[in-house]
PDB file of N, CA and C in Angstrom:
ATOM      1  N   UNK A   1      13.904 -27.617  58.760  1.00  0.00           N
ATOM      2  CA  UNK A   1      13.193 -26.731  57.874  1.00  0.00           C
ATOM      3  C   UNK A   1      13.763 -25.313  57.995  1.00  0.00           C
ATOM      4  N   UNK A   2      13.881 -24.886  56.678  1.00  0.00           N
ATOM      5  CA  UNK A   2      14.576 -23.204  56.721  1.00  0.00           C
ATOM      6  C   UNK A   2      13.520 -22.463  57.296  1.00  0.00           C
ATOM      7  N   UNK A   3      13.824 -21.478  58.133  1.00  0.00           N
ATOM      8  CA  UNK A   3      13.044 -20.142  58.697  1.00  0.00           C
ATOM      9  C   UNK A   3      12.646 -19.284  57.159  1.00  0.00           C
ATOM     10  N   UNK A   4      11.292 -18.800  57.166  1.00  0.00           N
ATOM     11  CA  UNK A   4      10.920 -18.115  55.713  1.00  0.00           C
ATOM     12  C   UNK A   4      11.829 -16.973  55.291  1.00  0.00           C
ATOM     13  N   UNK A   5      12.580 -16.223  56.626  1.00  0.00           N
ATOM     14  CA  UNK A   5      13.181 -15.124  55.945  1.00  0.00           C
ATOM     15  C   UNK A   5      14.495 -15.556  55.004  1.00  0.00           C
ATOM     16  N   UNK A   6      14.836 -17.052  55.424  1.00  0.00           N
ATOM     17  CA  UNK A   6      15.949 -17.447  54.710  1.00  0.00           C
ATOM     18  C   UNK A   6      15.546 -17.685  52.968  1.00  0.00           C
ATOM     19  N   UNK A   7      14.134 -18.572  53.449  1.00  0.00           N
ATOM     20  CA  UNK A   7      13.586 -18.918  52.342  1.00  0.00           C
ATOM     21  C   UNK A   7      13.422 -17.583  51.100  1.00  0.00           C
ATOM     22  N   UNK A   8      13.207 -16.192  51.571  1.00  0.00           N
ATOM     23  CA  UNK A   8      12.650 -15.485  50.731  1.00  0.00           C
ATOM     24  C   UNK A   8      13.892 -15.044  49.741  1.00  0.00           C
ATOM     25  N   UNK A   9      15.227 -15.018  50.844  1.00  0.00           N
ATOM     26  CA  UNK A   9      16.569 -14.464  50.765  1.00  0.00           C
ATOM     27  C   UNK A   9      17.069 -15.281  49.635  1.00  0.00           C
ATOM     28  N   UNK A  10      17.155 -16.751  49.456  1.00  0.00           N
ATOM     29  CA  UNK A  10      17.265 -17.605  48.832  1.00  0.00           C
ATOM     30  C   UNK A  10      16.694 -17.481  47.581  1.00  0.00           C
ATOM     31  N   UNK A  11      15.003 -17.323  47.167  1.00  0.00           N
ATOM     32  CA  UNK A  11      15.025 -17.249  46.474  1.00  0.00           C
ATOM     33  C   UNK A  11      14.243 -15.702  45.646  1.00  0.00           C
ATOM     34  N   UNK A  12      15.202 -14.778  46.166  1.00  0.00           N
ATOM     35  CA  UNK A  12      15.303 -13.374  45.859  1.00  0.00           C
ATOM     36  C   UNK A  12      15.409 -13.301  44.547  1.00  0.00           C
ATOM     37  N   UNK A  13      16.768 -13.649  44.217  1.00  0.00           N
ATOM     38  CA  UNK A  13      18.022 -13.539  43.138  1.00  0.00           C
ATOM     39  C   UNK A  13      17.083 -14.428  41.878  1.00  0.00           C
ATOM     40  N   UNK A  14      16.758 -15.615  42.076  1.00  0.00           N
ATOM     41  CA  UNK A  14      15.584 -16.180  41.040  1.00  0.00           C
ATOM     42  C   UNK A  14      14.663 -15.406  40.223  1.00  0.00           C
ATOM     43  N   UNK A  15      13.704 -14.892  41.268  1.00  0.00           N
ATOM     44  CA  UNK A  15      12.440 -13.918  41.300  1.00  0.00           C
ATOM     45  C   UNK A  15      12.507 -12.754  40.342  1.00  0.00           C
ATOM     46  N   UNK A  16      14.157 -12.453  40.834  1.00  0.00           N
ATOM     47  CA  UNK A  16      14.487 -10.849  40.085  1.00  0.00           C
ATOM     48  C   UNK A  16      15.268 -11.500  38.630  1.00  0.00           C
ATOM     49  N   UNK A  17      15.483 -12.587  38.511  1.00  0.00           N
ATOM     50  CA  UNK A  17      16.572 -12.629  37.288  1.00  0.00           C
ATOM     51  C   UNK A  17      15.239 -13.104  36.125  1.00  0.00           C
ATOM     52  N   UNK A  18      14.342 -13.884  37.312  1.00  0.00           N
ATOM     53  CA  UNK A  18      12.855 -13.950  36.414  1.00  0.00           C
ATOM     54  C   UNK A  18      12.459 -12.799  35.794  1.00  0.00           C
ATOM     55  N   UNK A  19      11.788 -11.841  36.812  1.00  0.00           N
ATOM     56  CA  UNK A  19      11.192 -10.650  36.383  1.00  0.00           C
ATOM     57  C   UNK A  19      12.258  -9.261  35.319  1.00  0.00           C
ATOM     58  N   UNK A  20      13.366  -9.686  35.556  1.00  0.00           N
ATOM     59  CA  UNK A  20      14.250  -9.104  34.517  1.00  0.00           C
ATOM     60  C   UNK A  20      13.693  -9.248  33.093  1.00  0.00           C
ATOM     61  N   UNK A  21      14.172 -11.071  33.043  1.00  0.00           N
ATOM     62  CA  UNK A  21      13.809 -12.001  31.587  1.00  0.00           C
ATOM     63  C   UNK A  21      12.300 -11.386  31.303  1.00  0.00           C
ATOM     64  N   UNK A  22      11.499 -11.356  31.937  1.00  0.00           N
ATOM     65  CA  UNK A  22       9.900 -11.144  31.487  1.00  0.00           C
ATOM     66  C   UNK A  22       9.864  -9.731  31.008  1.00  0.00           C
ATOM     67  N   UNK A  23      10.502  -9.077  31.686  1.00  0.00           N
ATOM     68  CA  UNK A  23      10.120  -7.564  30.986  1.00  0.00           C
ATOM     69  C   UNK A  23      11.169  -7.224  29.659  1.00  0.00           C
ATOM     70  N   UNK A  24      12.021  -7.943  29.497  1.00  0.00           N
ATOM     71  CA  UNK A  24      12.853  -8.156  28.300  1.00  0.00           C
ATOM     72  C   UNK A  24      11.840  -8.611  27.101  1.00  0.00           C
ATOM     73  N   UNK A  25      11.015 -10.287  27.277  1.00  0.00           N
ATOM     74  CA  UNK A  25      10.396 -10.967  26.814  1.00  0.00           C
ATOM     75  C   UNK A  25       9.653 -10.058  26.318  1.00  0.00           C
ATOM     76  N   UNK A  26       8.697  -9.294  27.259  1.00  0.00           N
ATOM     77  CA  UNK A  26       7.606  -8.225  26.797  1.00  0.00           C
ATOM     78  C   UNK A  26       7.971  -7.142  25.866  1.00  0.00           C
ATOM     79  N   UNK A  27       9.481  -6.737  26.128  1.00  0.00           N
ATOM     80  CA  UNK A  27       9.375  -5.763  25.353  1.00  0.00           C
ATOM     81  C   UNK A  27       9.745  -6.092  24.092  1.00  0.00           C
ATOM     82  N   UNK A  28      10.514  -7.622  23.806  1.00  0.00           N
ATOM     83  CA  UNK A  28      11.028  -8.393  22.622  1.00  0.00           C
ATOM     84  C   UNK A  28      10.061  -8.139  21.953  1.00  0.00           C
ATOM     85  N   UNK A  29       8.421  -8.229  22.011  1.00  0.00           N
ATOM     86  CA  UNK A  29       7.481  -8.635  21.218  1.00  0.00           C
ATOM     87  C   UNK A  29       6.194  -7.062  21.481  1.00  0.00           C
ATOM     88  N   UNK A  30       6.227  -6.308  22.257  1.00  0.00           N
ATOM     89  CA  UNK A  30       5.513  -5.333  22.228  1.00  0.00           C
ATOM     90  C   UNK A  30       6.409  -3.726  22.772  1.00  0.00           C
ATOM     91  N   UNK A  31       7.500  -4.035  22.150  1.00  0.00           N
ATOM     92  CA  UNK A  31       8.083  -2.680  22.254  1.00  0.00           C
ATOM     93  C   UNK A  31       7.989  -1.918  21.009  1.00  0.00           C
ATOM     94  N   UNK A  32       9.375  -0.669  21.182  1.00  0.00           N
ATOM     95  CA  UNK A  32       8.868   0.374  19.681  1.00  0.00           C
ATOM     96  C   UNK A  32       9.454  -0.184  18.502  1.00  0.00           C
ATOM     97  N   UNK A  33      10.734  -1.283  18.973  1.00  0.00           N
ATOM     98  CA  UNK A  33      11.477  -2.551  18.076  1.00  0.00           C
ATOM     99  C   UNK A  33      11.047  -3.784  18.026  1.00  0.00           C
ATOM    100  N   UNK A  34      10.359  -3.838  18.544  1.00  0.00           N
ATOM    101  CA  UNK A  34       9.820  -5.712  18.849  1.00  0.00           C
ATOM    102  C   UNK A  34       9.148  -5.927  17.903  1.00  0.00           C
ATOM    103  N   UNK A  35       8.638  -7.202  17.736  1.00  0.00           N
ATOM    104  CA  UNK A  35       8.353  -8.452  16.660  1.00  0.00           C
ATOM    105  C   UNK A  35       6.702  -7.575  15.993  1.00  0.00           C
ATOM    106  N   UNK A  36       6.033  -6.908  17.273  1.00  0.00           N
ATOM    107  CA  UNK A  36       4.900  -6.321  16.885  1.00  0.00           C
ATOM    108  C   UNK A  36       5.378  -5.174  15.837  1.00  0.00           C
ATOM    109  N   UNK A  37       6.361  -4.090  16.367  1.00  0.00           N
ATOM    110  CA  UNK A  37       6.321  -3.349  15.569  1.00  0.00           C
ATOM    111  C   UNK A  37       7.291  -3.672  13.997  1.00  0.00           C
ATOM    112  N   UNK A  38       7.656  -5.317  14.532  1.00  0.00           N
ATOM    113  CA  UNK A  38       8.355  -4.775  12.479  1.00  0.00           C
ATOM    114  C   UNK A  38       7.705  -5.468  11.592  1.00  0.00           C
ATOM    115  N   UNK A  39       6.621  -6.326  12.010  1.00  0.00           N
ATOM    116  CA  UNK A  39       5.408  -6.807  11.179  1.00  0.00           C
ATOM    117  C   UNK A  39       4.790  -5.394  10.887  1.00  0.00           C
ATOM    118  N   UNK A  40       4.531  -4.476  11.150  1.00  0.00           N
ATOM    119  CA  UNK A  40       3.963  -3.241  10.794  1.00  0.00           C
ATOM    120  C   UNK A  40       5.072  -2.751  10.169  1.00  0.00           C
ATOM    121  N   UNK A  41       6.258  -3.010  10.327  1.00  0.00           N
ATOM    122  CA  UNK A  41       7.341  -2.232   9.829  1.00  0.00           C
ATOM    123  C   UNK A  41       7.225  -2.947   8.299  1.00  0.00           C
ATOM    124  N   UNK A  42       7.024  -4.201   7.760  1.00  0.00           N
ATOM    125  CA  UNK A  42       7.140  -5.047   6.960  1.00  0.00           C
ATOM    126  C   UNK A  42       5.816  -4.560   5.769  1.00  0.00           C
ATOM    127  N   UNK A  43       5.204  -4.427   6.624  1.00  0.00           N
ATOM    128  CA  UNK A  43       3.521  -4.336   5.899  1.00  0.00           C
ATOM    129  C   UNK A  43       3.715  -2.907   5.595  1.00  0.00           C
ATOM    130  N   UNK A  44       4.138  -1.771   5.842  1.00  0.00           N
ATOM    131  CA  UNK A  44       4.314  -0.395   5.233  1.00  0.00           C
ATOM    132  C   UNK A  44       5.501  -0.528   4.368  1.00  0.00           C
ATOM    133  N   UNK A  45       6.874  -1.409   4.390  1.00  0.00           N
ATOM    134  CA  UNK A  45       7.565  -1.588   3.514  1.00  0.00           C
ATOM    135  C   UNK A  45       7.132  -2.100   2.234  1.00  0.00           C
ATOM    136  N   UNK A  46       6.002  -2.824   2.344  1.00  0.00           N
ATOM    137  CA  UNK A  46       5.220  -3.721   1.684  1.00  0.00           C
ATOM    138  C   UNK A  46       4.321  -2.711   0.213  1.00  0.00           C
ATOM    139  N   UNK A  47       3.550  -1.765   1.422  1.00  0.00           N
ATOM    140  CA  UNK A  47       2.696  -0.704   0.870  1.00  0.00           C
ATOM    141  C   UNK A  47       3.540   0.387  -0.163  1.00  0.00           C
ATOM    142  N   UNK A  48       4.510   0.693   0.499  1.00  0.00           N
ATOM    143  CA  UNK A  48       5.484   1.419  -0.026  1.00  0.00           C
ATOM    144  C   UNK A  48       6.290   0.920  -1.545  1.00  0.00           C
ATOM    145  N   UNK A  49       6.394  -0.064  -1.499  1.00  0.00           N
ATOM    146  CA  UNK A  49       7.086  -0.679  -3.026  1.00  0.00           C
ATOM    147  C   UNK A  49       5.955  -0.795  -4.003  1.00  0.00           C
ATOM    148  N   UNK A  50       4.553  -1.361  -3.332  1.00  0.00           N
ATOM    149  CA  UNK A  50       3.407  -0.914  -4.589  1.00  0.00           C
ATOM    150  C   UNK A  50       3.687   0.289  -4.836  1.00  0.00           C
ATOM    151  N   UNK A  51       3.890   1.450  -3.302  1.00  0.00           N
ATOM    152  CA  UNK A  51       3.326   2.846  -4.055  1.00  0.00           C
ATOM    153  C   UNK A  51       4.627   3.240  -5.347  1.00  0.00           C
ATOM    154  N   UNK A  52       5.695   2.952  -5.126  1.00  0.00           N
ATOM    155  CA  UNK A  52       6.979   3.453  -6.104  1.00  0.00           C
ATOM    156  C   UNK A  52       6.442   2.274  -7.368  1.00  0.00           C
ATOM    157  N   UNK A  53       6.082   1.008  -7.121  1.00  0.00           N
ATOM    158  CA  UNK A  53       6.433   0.765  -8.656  1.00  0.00           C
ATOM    159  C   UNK A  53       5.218   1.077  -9.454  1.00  0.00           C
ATOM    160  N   UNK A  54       3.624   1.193  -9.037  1.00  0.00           N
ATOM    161  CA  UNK A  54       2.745   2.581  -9.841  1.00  0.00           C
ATOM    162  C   UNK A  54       3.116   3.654 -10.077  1.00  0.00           C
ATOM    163  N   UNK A  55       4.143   4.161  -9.621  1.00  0.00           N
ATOM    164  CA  UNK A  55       4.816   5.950  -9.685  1.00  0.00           C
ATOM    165  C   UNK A  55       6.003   5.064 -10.741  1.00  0.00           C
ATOM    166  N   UNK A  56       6.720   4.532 -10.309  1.00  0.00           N
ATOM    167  CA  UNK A  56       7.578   4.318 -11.398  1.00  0.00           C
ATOM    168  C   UNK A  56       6.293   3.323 -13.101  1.00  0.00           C
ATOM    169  N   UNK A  57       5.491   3.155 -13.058  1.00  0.00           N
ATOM    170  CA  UNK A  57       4.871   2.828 -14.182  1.00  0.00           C
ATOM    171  C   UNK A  57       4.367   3.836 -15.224  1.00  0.00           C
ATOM    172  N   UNK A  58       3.836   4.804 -13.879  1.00  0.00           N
ATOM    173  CA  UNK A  58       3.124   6.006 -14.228  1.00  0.00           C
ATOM    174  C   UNK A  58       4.195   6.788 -14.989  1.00  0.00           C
ATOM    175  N   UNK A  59       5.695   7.264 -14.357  1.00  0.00           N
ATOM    176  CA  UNK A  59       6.314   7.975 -14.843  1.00  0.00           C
ATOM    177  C   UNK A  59       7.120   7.245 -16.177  1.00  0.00           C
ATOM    178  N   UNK A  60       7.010   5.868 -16.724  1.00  0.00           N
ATOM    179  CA  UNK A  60       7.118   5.313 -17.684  1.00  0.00           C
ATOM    180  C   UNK A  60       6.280   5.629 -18.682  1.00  0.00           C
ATOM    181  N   UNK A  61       5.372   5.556 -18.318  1.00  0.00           N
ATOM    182  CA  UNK A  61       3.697   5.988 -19.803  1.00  0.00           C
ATOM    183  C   UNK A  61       4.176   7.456 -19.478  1.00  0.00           C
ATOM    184  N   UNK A  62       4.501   8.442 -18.866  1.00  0.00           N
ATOM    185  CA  UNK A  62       4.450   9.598 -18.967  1.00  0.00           C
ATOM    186  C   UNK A  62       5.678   9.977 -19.746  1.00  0.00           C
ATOM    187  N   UNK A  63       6.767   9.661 -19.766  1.00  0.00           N
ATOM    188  CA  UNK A  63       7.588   9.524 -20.392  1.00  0.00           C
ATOM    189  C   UNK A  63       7.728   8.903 -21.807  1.00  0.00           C
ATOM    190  N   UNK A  64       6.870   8.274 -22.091  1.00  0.00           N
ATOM    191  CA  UNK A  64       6.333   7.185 -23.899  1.00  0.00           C
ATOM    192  C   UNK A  64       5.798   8.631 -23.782  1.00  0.00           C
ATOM    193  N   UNK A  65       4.774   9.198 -23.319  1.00  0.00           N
ATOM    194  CA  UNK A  65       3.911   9.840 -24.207  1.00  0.00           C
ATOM    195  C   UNK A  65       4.983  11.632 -24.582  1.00  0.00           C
ATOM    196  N   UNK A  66       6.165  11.790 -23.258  1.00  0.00           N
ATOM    197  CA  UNK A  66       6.139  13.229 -23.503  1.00  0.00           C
ATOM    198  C   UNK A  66       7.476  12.620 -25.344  1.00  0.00           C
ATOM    199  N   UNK A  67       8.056  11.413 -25.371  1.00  0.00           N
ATOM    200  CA  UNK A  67       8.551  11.264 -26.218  1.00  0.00           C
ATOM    201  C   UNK A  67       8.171  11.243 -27.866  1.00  0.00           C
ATOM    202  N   UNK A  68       6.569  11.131 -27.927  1.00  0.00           N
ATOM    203  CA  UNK A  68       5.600  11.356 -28.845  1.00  0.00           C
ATOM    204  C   UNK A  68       5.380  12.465 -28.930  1.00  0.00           C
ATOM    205  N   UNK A  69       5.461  13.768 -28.066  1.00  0.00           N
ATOM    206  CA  UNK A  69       4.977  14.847 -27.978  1.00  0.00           C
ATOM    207  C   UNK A  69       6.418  15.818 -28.111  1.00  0.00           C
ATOM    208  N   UNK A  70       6.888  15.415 -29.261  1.00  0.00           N
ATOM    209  CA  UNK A  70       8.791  15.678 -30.144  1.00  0.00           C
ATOM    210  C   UNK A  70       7.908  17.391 -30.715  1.00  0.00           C
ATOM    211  N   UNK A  71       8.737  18.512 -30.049  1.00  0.00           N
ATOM    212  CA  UNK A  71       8.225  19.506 -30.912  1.00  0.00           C
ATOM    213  C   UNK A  71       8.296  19.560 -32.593  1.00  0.00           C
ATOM    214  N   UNK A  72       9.249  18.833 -32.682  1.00  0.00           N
ATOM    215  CA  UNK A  72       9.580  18.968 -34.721  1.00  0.00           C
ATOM    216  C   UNK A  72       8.609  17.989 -35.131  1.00  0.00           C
ATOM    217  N   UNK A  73       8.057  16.755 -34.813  1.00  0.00           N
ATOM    218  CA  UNK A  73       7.864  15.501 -35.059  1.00  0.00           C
ATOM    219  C   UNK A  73       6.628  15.163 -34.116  1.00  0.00           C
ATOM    220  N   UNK A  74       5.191  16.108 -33.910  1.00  0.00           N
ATOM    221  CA  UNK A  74       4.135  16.066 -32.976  1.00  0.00           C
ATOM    222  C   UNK A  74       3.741  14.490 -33.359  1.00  0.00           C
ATOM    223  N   UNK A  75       3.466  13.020 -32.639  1.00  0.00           N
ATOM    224  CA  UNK A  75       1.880  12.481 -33.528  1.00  0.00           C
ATOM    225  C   UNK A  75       0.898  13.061 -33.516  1.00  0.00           C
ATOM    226  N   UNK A  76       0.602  13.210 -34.353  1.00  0.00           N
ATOM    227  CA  UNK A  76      -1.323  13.201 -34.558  1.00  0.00           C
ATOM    228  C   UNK A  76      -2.390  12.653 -34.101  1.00  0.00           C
ATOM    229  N   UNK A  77      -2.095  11.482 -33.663  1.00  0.00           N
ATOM    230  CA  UNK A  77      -3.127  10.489 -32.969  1.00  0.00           C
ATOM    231  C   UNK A  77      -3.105  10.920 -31.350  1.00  0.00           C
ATOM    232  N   UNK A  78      -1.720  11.306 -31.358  1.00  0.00           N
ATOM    233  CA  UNK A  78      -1.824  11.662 -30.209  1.00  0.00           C
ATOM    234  C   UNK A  78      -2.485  13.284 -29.612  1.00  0.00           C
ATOM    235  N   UNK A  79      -1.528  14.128 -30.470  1.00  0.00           N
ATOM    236  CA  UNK A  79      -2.237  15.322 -30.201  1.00  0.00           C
ATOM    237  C   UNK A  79      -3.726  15.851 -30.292  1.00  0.00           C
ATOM    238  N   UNK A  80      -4.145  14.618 -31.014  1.00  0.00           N
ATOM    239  CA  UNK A  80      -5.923  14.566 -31.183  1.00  0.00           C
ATOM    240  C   UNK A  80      -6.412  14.411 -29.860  1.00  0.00           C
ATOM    241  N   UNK A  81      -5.971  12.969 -29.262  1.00  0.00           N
ATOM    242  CA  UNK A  81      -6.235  12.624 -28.289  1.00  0.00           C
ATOM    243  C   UNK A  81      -6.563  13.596 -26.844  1.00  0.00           C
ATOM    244  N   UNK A  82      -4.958  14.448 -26.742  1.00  0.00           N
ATOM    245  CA  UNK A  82      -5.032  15.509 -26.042  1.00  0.00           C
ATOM    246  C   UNK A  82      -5.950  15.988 -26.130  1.00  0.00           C
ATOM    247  N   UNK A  83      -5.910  16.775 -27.216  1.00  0.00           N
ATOM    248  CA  UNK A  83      -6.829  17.934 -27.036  1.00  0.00           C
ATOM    249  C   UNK A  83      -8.660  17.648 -26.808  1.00  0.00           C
ATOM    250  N   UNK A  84      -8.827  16.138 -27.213  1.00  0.00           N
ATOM    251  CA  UNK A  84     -10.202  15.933 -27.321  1.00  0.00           C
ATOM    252  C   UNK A  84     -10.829  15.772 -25.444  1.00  0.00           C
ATOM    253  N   UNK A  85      -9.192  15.232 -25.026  1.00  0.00           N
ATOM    254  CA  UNK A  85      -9.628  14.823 -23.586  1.00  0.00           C
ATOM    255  C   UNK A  85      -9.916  16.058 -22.907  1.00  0.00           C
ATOM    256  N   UNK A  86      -8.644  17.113 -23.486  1.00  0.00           N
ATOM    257  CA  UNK A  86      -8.800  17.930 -22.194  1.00  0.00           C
ATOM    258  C   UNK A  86      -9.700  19.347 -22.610  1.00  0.00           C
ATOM    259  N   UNK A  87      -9.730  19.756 -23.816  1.00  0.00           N
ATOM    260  CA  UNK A  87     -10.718  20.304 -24.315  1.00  0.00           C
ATOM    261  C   UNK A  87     -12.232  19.869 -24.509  1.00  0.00           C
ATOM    262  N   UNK A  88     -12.766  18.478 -24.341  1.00  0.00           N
ATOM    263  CA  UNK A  88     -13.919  17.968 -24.546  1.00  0.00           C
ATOM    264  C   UNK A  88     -14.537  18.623 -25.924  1.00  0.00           C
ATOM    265  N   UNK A  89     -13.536  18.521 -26.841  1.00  0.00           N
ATOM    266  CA  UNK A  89     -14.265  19.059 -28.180  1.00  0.00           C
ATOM    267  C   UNK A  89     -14.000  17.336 -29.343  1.00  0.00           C
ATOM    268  N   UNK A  90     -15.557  18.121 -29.853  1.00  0.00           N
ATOM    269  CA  UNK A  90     -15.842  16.963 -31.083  1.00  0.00           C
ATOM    270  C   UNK A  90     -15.754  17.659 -32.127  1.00  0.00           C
ATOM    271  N   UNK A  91     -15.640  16.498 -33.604  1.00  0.00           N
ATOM    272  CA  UNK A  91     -15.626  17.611 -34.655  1.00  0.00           C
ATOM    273  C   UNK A  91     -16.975  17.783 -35.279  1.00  0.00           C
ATOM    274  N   UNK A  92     -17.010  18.704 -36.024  1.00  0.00           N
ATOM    275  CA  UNK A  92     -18.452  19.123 -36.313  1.00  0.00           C
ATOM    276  C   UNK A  92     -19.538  18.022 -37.161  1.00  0.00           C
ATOM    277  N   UNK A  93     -18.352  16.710 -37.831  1.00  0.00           N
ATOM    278  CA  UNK A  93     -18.985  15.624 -38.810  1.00  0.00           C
ATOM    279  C   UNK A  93     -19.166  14.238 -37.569  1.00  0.00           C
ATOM    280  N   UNK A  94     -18.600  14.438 -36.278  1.00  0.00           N
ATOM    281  CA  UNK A  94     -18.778  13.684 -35.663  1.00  0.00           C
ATOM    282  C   UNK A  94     -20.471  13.326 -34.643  1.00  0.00           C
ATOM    283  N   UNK A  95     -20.572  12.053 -34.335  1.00  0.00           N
ATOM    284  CA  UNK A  95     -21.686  12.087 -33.271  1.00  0.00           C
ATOM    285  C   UNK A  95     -21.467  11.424 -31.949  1.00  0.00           C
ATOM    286  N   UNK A  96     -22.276  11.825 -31.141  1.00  0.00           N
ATOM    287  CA  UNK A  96     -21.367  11.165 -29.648  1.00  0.00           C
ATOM    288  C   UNK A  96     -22.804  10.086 -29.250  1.00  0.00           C
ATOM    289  N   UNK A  97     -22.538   9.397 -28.987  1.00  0.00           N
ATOM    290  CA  UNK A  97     -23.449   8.400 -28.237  1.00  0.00           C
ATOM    291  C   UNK A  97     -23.542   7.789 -27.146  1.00  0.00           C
ATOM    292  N   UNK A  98     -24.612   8.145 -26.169  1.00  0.00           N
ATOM    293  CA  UNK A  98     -23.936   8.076 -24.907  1.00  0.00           C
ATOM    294  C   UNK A  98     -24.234   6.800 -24.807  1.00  0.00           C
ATOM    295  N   UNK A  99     -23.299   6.122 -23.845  1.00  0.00           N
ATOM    296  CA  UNK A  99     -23.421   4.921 -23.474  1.00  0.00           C
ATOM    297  C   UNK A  99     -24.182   4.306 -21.937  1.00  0.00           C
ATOM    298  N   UNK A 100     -25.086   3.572 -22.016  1.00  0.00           N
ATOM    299  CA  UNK A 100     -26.370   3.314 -20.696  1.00  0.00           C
ATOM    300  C   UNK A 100     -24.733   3.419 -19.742  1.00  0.00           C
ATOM    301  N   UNK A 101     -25.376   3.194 -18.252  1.00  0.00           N
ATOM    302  CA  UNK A 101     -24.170   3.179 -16.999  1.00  0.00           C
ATOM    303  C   UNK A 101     -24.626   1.568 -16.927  1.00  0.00           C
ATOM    304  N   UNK A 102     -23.686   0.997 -16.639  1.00  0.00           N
ATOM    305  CA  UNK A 102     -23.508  -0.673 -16.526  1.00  0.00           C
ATOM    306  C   UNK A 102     -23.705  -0.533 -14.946  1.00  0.00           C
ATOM    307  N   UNK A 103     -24.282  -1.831 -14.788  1.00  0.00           N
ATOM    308  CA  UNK A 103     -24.648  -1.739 -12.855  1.00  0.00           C
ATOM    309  C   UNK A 103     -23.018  -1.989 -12.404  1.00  0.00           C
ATOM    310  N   UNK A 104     -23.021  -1.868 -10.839  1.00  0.00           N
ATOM    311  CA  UNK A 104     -21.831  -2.300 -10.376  1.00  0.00           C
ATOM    312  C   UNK A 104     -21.798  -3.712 -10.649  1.00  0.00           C
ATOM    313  N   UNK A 105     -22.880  -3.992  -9.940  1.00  0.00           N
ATOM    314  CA  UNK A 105     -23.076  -6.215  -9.867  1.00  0.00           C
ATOM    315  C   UNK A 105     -23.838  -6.720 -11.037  1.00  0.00           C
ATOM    316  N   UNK A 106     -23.397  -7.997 -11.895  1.00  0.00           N
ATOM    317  CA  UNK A 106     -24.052  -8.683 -12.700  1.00  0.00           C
ATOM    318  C   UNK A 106     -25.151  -9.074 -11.908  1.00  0.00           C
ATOM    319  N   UNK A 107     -26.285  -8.916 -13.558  1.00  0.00           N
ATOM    320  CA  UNK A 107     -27.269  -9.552 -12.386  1.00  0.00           C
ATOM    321  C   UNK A 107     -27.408 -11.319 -12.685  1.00  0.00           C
ATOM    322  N   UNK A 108     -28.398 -11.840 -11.545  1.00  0.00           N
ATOM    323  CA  UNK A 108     -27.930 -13.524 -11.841  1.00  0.00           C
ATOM    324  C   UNK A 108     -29.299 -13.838 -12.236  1.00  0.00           C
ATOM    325  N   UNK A 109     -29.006 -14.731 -13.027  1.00  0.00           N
ATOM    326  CA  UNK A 109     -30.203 -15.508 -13.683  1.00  0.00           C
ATOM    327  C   UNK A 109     -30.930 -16.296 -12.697  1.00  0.00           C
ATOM    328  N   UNK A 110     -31.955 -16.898 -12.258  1.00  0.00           N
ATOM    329  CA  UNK A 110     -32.859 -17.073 -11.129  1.00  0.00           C
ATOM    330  C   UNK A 110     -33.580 -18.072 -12.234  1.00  0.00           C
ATOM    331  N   UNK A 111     -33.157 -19.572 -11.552  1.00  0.00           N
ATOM    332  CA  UNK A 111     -34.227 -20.472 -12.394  1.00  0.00           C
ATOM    333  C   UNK A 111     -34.887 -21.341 -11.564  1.00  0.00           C
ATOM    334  N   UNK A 112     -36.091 -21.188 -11.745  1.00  0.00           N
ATOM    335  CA  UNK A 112     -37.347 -22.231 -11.024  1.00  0.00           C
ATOM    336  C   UNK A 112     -37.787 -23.748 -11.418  1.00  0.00           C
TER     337      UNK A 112
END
């Protein structure tokens, strides 16, 4: 039978090539590169392409409309529009009718 100090000597080199691999392992999956952080890396890449292709939609309709808004060649339907939104003016033959507020939730029919 080996004496323990041989035993420990022996298997030193194991222990440490173990505990190497494990703190590698750990950091494979919970470091500032690891598997944790590029699932977060993925999911803000994710967030990020909604946010550009609403900005790129937005700057599409904004662009239809500044192309309607031709200084020689105004529409009308449109420049009405403007001005009714952002002026809040009606015309004097017009009437406004307000409309009830709709609930958030349908309500459900309840039968006995």
């Amino acid at each position: 039978m080996l004496p323990v100090r041989q035993m420990l000597a022996r298997a030193a080199l194991p222990a440490v090539c173990v505990l190497v691999g494990g703190y590698f392992a750990f950091h494979a999956f919970n470091g500032p590169t690891g598997y944790g952080a590029w699932r977060e890396y993925q999911a803000q890449h994710a967030r990020l392409t909604a946010a550009k292709q609403a900005s790129e939609e937005q700057k599409m309709a904004l662009q239809r409309q500044l192309a309607l808004l031709n200084p020689r060649a105004v529409n009308p339907d449109l420049a009405d529009e403007l001005v009714r939104q952002h002026m809040h003016m009606i015309r004097p033959d017009e009437l406004v009718v307000p409309m009830p507020v709709a609930p958030d939730t349908p309500a459900t029919a309840s039968t006995s």
